[in-house]
C-alpha atoms as a PDB file:
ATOM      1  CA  UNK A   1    -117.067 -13.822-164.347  1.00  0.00           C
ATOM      2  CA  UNK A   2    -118.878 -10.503-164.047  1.00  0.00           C
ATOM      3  CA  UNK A   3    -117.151 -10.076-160.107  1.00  0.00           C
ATOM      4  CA  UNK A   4    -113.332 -11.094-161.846  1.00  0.00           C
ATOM      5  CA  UNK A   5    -114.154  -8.476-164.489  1.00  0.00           C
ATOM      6  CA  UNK A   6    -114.679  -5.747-161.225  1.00  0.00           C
ATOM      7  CA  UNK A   7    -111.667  -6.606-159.816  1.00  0.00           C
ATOM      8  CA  UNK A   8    -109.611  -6.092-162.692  1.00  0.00           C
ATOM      9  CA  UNK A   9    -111.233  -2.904-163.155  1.00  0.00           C
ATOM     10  CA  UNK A  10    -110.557  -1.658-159.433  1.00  0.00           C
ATOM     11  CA  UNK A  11    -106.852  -2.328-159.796  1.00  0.00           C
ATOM     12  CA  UNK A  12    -106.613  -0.451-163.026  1.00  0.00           C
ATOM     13  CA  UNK A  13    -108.246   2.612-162.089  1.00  0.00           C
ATOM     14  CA  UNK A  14    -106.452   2.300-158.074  1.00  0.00           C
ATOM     15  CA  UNK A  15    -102.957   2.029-160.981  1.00  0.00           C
ATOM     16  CA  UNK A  16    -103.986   4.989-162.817  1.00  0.00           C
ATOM     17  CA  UNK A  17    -104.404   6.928-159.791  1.00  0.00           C
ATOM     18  CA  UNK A  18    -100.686   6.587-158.569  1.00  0.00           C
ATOM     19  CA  UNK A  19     -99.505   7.973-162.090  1.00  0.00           C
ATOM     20  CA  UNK A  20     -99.712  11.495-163.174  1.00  0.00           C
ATOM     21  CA  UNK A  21    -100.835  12.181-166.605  1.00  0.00           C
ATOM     22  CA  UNK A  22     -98.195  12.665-169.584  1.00  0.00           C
ATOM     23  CA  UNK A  23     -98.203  16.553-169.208  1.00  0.00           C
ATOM     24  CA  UNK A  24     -97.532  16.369-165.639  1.00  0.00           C
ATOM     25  CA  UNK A  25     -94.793  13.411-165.553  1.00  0.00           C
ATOM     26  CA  UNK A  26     -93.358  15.326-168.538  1.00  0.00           C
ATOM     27  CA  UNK A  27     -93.409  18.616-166.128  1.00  0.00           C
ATOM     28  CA  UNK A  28     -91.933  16.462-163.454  1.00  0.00           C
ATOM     29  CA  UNK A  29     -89.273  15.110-165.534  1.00  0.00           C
ATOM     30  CA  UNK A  30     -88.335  18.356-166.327  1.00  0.00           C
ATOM     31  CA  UNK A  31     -87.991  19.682-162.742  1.00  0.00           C
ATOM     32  CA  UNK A  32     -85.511  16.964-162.059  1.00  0.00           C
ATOM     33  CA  UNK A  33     -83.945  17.894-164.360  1.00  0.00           C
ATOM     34  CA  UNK A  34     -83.310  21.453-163.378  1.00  0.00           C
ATOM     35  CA  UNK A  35     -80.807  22.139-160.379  1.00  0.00           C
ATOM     36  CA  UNK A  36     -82.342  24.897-157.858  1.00  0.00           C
ATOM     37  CA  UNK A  37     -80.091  27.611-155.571  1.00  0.00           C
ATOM     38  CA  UNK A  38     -80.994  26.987-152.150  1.00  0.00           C
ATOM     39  CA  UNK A  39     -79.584  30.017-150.904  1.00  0.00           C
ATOM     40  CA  UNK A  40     -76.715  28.867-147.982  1.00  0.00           C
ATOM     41  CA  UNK A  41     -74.463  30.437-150.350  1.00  0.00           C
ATOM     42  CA  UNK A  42     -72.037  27.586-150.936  1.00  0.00           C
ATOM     43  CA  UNK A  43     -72.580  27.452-154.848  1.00  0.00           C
ATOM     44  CA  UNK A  44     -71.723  30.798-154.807  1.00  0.00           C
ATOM     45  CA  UNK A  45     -69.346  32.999-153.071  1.00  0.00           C
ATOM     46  CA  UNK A  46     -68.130  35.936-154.694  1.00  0.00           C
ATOM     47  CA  UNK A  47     -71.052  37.447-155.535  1.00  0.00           C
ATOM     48  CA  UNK A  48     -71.577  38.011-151.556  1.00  0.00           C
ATOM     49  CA  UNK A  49     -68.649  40.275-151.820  1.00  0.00           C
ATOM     50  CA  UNK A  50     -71.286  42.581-153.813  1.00  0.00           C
ATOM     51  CA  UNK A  51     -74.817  41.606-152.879  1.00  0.00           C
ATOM     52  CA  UNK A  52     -74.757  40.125-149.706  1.00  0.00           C
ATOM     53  CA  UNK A  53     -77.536  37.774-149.296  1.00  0.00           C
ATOM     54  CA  UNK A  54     -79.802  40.069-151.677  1.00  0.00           C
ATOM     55  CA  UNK A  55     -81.791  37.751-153.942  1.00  0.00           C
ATOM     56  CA  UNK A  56     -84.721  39.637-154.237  1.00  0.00           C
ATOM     57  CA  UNK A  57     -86.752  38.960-158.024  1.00  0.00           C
ATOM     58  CA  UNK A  58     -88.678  42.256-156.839  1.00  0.00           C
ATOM     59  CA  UNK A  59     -86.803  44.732-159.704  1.00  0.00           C
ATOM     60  CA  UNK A  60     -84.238  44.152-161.749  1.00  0.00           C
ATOM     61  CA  UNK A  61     -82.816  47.574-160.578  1.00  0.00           C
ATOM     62  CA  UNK A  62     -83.375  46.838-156.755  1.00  0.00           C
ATOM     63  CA  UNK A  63     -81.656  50.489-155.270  1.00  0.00           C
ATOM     64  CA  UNK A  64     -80.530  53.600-156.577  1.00  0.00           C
ATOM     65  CA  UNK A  65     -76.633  53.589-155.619  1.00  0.00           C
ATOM     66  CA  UNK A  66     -74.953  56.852-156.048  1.00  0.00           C
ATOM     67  CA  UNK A  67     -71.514  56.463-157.852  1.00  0.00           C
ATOM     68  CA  UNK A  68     -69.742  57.165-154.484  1.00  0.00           C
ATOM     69  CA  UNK A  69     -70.980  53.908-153.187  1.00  0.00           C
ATOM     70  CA  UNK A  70     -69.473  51.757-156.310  1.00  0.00           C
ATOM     71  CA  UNK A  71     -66.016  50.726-155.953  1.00  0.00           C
ATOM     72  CA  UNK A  72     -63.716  52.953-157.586  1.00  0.00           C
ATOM     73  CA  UNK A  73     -62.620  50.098-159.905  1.00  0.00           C
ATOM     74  CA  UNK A  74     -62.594  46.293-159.645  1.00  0.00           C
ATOM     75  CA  UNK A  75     -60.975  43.594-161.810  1.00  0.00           C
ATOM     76  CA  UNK A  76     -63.323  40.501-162.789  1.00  0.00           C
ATOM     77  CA  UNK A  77     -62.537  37.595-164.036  1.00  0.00           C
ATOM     78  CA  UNK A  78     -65.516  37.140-166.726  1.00  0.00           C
ATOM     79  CA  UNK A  79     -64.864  33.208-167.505  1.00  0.00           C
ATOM     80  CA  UNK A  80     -62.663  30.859-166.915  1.00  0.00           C
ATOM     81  CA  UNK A  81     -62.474  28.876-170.161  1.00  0.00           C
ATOM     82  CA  UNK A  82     -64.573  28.947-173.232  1.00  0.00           C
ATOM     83  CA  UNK A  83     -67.096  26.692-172.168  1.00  0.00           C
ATOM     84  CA  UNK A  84     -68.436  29.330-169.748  1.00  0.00           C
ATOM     85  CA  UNK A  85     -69.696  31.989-172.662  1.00  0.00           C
ATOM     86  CA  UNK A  86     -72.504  31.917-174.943  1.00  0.00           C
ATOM     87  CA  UNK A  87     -73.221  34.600-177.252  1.00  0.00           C
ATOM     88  CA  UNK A  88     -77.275  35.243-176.017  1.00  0.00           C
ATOM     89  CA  UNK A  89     -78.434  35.887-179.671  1.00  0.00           C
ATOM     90  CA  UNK A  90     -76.129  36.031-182.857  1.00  0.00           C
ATOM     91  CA  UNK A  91     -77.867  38.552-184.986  1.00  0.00           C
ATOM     92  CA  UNK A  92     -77.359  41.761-185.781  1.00  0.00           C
ATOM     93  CA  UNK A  93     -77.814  44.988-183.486  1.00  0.00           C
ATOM     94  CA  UNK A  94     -81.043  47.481-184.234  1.00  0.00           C
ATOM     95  CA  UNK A  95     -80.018  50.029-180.963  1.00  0.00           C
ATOM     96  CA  UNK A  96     -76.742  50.222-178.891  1.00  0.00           C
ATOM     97  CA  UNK A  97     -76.239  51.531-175.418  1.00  0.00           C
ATOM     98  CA  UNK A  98     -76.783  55.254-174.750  1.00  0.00           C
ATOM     99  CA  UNK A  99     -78.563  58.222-175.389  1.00  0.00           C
ATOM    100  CA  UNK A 100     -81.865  58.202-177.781  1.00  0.00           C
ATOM    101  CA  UNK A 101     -82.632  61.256-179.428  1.00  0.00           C
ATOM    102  CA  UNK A 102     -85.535  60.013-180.773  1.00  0.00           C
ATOM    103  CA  UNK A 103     -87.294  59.044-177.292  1.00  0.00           C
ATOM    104  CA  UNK A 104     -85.284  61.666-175.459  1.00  0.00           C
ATOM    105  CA  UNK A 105     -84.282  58.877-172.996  1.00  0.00           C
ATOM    106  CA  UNK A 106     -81.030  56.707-172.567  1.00  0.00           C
ATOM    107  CA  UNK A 107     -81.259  53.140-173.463  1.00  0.00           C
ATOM    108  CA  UNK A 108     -79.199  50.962-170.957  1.00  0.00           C
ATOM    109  CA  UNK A 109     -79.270  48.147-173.179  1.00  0.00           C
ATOM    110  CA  UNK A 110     -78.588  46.841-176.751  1.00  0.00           C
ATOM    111  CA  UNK A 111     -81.224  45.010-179.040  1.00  0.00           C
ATOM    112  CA  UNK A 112     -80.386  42.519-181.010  1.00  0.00           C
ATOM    113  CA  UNK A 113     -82.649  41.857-183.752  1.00  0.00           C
ATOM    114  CA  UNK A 114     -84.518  38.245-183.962  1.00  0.00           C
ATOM    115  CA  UNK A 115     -87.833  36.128-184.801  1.00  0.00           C
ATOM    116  CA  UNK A 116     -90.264  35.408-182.544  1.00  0.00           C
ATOM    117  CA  UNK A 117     -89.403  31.821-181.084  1.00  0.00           C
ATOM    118  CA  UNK A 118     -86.113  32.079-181.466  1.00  0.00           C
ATOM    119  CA  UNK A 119     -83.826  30.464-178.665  1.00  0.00           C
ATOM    120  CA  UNK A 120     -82.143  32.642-175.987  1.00  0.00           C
ATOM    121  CA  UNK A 121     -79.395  31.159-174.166  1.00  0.00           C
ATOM    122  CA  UNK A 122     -77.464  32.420-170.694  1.00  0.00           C
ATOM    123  CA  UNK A 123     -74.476  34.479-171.807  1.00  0.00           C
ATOM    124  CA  UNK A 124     -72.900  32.972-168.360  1.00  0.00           C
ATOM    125  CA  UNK A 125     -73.414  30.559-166.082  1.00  0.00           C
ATOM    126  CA  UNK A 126     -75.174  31.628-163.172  1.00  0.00           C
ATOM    127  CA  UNK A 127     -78.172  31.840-160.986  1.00  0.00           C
ATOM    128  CA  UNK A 128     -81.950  32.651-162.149  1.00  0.00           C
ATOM    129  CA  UNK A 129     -82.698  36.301-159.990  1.00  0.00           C
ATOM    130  CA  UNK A 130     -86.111  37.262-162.045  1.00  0.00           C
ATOM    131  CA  UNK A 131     -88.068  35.279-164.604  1.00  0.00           C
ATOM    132  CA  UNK A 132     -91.616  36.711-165.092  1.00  0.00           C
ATOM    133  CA  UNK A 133     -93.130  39.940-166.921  1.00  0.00           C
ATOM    134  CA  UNK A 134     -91.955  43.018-165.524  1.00  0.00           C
ATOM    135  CA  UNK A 135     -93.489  46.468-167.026  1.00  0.00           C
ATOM    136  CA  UNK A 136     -91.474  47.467-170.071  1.00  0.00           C
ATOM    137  CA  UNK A 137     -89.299  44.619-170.068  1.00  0.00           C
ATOM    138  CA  UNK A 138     -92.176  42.380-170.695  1.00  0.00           C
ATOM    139  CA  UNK A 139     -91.253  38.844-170.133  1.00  0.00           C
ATOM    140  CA  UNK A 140     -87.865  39.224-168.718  1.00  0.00           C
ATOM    141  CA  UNK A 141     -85.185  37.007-166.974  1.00  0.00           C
ATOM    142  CA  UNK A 142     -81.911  38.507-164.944  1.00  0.00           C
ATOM    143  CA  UNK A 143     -78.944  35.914-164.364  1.00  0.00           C
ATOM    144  CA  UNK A 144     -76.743  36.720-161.382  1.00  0.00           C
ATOM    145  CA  UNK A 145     -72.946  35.219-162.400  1.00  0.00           C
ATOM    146  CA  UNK A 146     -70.638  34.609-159.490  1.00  0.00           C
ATOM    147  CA  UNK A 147     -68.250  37.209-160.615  1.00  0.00           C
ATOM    148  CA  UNK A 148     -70.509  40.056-159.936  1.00  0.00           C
ATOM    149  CA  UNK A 149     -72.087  40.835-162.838  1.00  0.00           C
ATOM    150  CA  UNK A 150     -75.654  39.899-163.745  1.00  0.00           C
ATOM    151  CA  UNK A 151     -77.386  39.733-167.474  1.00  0.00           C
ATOM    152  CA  UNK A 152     -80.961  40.852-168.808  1.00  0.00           C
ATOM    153  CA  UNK A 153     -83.017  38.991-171.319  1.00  0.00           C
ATOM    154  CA  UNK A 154     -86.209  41.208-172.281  1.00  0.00           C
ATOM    155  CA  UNK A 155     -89.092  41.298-174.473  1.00  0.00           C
ATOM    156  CA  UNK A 156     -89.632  37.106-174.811  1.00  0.00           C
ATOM    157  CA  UNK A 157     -92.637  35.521-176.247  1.00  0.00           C
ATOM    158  CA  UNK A 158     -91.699  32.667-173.240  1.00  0.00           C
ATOM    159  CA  UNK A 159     -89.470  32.004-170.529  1.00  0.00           C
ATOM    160  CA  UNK A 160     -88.371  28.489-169.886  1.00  0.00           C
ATOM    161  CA  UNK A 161     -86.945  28.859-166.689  1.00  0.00           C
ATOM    162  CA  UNK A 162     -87.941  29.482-163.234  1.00  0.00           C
ATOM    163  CA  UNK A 163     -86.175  31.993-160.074  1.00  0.00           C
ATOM    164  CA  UNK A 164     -83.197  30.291-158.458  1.00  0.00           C
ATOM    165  CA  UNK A 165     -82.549  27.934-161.091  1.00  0.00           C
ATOM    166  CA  UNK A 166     -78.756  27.287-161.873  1.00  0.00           C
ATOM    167  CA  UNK A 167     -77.874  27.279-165.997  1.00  0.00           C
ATOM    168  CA  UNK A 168     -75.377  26.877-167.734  1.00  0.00           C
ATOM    169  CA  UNK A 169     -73.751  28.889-170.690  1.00  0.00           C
ATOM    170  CA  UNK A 170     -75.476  28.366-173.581  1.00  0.00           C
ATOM    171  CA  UNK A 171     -78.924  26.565-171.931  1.00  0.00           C
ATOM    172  CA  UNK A 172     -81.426  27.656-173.557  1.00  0.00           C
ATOM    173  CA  UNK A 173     -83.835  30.264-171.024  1.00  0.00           C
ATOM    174  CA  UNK A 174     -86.437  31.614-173.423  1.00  0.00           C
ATOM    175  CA  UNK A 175     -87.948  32.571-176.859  1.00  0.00           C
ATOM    176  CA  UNK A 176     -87.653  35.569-178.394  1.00  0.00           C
ATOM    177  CA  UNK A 177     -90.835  37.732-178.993  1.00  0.00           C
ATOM    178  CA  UNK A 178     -92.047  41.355-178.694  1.00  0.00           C
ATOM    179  CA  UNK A 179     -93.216  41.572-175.459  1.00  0.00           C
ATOM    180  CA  UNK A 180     -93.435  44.902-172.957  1.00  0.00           C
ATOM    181  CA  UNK A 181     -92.768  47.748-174.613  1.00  0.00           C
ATOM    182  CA  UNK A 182     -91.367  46.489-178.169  1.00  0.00           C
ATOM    183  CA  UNK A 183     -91.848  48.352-181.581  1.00  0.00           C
ATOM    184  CA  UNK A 184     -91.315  44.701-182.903  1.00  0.00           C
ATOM    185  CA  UNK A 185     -89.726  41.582-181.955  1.00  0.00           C
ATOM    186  CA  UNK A 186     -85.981  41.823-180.799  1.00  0.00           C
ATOM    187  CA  UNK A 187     -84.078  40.566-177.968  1.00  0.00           C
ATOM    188  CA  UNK A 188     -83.069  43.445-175.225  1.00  0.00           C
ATOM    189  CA  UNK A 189     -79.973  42.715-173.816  1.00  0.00           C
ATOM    190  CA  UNK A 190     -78.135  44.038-170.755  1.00  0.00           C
ATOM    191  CA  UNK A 191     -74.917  43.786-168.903  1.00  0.00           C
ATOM    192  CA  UNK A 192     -75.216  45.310-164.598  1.00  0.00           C
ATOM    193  CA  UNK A 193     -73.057  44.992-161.922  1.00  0.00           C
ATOM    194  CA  UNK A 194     -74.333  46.026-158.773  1.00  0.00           C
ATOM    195  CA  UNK A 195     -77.987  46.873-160.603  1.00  0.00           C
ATOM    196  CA  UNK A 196     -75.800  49.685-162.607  1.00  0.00           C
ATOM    197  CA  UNK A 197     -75.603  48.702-166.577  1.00  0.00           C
ATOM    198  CA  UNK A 198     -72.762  49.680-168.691  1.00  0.00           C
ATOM    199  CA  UNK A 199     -72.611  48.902-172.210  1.00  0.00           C
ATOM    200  CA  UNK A 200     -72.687  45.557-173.092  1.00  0.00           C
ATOM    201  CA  UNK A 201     -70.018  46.043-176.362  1.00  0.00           C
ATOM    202  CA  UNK A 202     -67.412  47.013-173.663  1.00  0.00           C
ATOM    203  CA  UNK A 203     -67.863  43.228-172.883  1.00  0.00           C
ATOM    204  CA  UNK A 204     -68.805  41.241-176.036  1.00  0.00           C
ATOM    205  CA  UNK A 205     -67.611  42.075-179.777  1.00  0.00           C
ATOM    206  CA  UNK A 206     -71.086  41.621-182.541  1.00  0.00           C
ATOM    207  CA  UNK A 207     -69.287  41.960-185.034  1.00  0.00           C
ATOM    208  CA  UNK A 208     -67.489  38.647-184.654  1.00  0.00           C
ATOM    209  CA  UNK A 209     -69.972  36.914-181.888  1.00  0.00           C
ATOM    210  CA  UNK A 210     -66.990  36.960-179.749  1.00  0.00           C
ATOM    211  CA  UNK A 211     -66.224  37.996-176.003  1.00  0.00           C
ATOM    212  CA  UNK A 212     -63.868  40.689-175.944  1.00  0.00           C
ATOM    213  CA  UNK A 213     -61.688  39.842-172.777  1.00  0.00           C
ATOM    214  CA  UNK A 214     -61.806  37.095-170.165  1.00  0.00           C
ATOM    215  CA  UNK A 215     -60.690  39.435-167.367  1.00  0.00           C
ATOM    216  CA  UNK A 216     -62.307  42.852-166.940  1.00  0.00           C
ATOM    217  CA  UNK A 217     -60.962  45.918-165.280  1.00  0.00           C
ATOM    218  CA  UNK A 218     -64.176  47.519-164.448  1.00  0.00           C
ATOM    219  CA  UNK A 219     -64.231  51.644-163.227  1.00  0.00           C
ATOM    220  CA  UNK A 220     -66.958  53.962-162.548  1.00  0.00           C
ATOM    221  CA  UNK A 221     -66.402  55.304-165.849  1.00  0.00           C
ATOM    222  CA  UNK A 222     -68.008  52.514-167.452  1.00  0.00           C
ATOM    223  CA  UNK A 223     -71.304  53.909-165.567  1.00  0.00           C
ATOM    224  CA  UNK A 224     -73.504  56.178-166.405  1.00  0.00           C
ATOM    225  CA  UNK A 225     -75.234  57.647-169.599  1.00  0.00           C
ATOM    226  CA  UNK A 226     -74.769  61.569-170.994  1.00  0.00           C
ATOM    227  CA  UNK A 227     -76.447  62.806-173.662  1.00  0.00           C
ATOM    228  CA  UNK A 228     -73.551  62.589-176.726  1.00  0.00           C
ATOM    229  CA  UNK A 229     -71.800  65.741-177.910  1.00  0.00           C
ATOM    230  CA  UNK A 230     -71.114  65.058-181.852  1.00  0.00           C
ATOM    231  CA  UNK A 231     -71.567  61.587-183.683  1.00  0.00           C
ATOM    232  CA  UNK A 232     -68.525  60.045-181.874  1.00  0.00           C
ATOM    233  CA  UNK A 233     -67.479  56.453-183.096  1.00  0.00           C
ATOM    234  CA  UNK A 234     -67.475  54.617-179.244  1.00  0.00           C
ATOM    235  CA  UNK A 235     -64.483  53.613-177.801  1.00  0.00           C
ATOM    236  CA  UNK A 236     -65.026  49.989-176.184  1.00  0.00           C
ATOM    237  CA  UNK A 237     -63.024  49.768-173.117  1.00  0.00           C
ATOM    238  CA  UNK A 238     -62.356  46.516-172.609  1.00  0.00           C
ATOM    239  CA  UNK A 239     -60.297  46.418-176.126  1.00  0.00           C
ATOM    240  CA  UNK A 240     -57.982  48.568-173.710  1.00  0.00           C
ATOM    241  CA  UNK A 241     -58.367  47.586-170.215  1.00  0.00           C
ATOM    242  CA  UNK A 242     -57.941  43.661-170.635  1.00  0.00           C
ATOM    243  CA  UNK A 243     -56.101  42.188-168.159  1.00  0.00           C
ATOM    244  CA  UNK A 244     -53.438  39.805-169.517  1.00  0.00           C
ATOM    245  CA  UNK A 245     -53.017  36.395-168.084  1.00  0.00           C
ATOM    246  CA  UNK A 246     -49.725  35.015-167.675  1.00  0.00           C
ATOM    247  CA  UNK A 247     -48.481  32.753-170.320  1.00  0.00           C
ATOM    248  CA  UNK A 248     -48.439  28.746-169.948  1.00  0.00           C
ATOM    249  CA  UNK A 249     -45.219  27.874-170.002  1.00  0.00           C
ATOM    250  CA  UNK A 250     -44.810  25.367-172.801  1.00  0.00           C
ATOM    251  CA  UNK A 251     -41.155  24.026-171.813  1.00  0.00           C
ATOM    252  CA  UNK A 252     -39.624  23.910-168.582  1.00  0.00           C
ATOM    253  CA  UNK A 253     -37.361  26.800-167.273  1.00  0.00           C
ATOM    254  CA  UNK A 254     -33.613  26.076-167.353  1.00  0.00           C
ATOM    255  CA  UNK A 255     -31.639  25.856-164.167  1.00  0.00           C
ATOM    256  CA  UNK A 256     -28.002  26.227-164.135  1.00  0.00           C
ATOM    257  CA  UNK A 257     -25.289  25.541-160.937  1.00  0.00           C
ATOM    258  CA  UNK A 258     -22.554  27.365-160.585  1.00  0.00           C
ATOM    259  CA  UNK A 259     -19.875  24.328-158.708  1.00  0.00           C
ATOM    260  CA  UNK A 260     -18.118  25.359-155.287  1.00  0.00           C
ATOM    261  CA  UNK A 261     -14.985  24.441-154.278  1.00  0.00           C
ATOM    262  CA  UNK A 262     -16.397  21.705-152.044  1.00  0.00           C
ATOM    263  CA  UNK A 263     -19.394  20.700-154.273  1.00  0.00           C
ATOM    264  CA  UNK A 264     -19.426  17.107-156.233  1.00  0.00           C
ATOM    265  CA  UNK A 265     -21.805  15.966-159.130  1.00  0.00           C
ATOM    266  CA  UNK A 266     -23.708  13.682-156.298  1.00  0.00           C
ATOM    267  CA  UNK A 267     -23.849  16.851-153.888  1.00  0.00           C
ATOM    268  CA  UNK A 268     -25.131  19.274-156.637  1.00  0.00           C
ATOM    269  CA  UNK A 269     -28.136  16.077-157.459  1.00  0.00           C
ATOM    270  CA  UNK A 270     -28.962  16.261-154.208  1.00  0.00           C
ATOM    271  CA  UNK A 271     -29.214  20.057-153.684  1.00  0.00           C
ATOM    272  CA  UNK A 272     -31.430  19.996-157.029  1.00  0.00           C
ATOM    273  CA  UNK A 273     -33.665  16.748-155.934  1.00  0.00           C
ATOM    274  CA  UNK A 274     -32.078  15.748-159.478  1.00  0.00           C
ATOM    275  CA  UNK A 275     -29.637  12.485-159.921  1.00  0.00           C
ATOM    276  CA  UNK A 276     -25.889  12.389-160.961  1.00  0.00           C
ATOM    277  CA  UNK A 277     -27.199  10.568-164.645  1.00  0.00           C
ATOM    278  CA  UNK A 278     -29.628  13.287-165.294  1.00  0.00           C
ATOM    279  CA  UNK A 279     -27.133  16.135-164.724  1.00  0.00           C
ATOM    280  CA  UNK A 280     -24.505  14.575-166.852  1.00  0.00           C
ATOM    281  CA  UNK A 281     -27.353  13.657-169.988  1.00  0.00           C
ATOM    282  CA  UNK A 282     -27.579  18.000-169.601  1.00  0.00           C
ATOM    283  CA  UNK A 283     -24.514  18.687-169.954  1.00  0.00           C
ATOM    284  CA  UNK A 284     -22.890  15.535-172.225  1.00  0.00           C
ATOM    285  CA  UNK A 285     -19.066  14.806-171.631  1.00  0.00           C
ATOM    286  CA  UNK A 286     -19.260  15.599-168.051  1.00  0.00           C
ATOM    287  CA  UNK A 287     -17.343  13.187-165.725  1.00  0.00           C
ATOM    288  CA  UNK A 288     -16.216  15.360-163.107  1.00  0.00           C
ATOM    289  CA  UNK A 289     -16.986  19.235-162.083  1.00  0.00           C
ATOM    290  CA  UNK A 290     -14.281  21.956-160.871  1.00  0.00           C
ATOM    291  CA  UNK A 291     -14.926  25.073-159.263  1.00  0.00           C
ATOM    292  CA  UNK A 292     -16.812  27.902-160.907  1.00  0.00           C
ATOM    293  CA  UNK A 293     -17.759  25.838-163.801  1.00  0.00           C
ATOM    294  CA  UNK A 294     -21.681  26.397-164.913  1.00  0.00           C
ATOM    295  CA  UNK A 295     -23.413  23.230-164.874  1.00  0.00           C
ATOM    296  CA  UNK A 296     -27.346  22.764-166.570  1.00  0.00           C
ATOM    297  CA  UNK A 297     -29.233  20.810-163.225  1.00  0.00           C
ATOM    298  CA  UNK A 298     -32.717  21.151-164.834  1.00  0.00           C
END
């Protein structure tokens, strides 16, 4: 009895050795979970036109490019359909983009007020660049999009996910918290292309929780920060530099024939890739066609 009673208890603890504890399987679960970039550059191409293979998580600004070297504009195409935006936080705004007075310093960023462990979500979907603290920022995660542009999440009590990991719109990347240098808890937010920020209301509207354009004519007058002359209300640029897509066409287009003198109703079918009965349910009555009459073929 007492030897049966050893073996059982050898092939329990040999089981419990093959299986990680709950944390860990949970942690484990989670990583399969989460897609990684592997850097070949398949998942993403367009962003190569900009970057190159420059994935670096060593600053969020990585270079100093003088406004010579950005392109003198470029048209992006923000998202494709709605299921590719999130608004990050919907609150309301403490401090927009620009110059502070107050800290003599320009703020290339908005802040958007919150709680401390509240969820931040990806405006975009895109690629994890930086997710750790970083100086001021405190905890702090940058999302490079395929379209160019890349988005900055400061200031959060936790980050939830890790450098090179795809997301999605709307997936969830952090908490919200006070972090860095933060007078209180709030969400810093921030809109770059090619390191350079411009302000983020150009892109989305806070007063509805809305994004402003799908397509974006971007210039090197979006860049940049001057201390204001006058309380001037802003201007947002993208409420005049959208770039309008063409219409679906709802019905098809009408296509008329105008007969020849050797033309026949099973000539004209053929000419169209139409048939004879389809021509005549367009234009009801017809039997036969004479020259220069205007016959519907589509």
């Amino acid at each position: 009895m007492y030897r049966l009673l050893c073996r059982l208890l050898a092939c329990f603890l040999a089981v419990a050795s093959l299986c990680p504890p709950l944390h860990a399987q949970e942690e484990l679960d989670g990583n399969k979970k989460a897609k990684f970039y592997e850097g070949d550059g398949s998942e993403v191409l367009l962003w190569q036109l900009f970057y190159h293979d420059n994935f670096s998580g060593a600053a969020v600004k990585l270079r100093n490019l003088s406004m010579d070297s950005l392109p003198d504009e470029v048209n992006i195409r923000v998202i494709r359909d709605s299921s590719e935006f999130c608004f990050p936080m919907k609150n309301i705004l403490t401090s927009s983009y620009g110059w502070r007075p107050k800290f003599n310093r320009a703020h290339r960023g908005v802040d958007i007020l919150l709680r401390t462990g509240d969820p931040i979500r990806a405006c975009f979907p895109g690629v994890v660049r930086i997710a750790r603290p970083m100086g001021g920022y405190g905890n702090v995660v940058v999302i490079r999009h395929q379209n160019g542009l890349e988005t900055v999440y400061g200031h959060m009590s936790k980050i939830l996910v890790k450098p090179r990991q795809i997301v999605k719109a709307g997936e969830v990347i952090g908490l919200g918290g006070s972090t860095g240098n933060s007078t209180g808890p709030h969400l810093h937010f921030e809109v770059r292309f090619q390191y350079e920020p411009f302000d983020p209301e150009w892109l989305l509207d806070f007063s509805n929780y809305t994004l402003r354009t799908r397509r974006l004519h971007l210039d090197k007058t979006y860049f940049g920060i001057s201390v204001p002359k006058g309380n001037k209300r802003p201007i947002f640029k993208a409420d005049k530099s959208i770039i309008k897509e063409a219409p679906i066409r709802t019905q098809q287009r009408e296509i008329y024939h105008t007969v020849k003198s050797e033309d026949t109703l099973k000539l004209i079918a053929m000419q169209h890739s139409t048939t004879v009965e389809k021509i005549q349910e367009l234009n009801p009555g017809l039997k036969k066609v004479k020259t220069g009459m205007r016959i519907r073929v589509r």
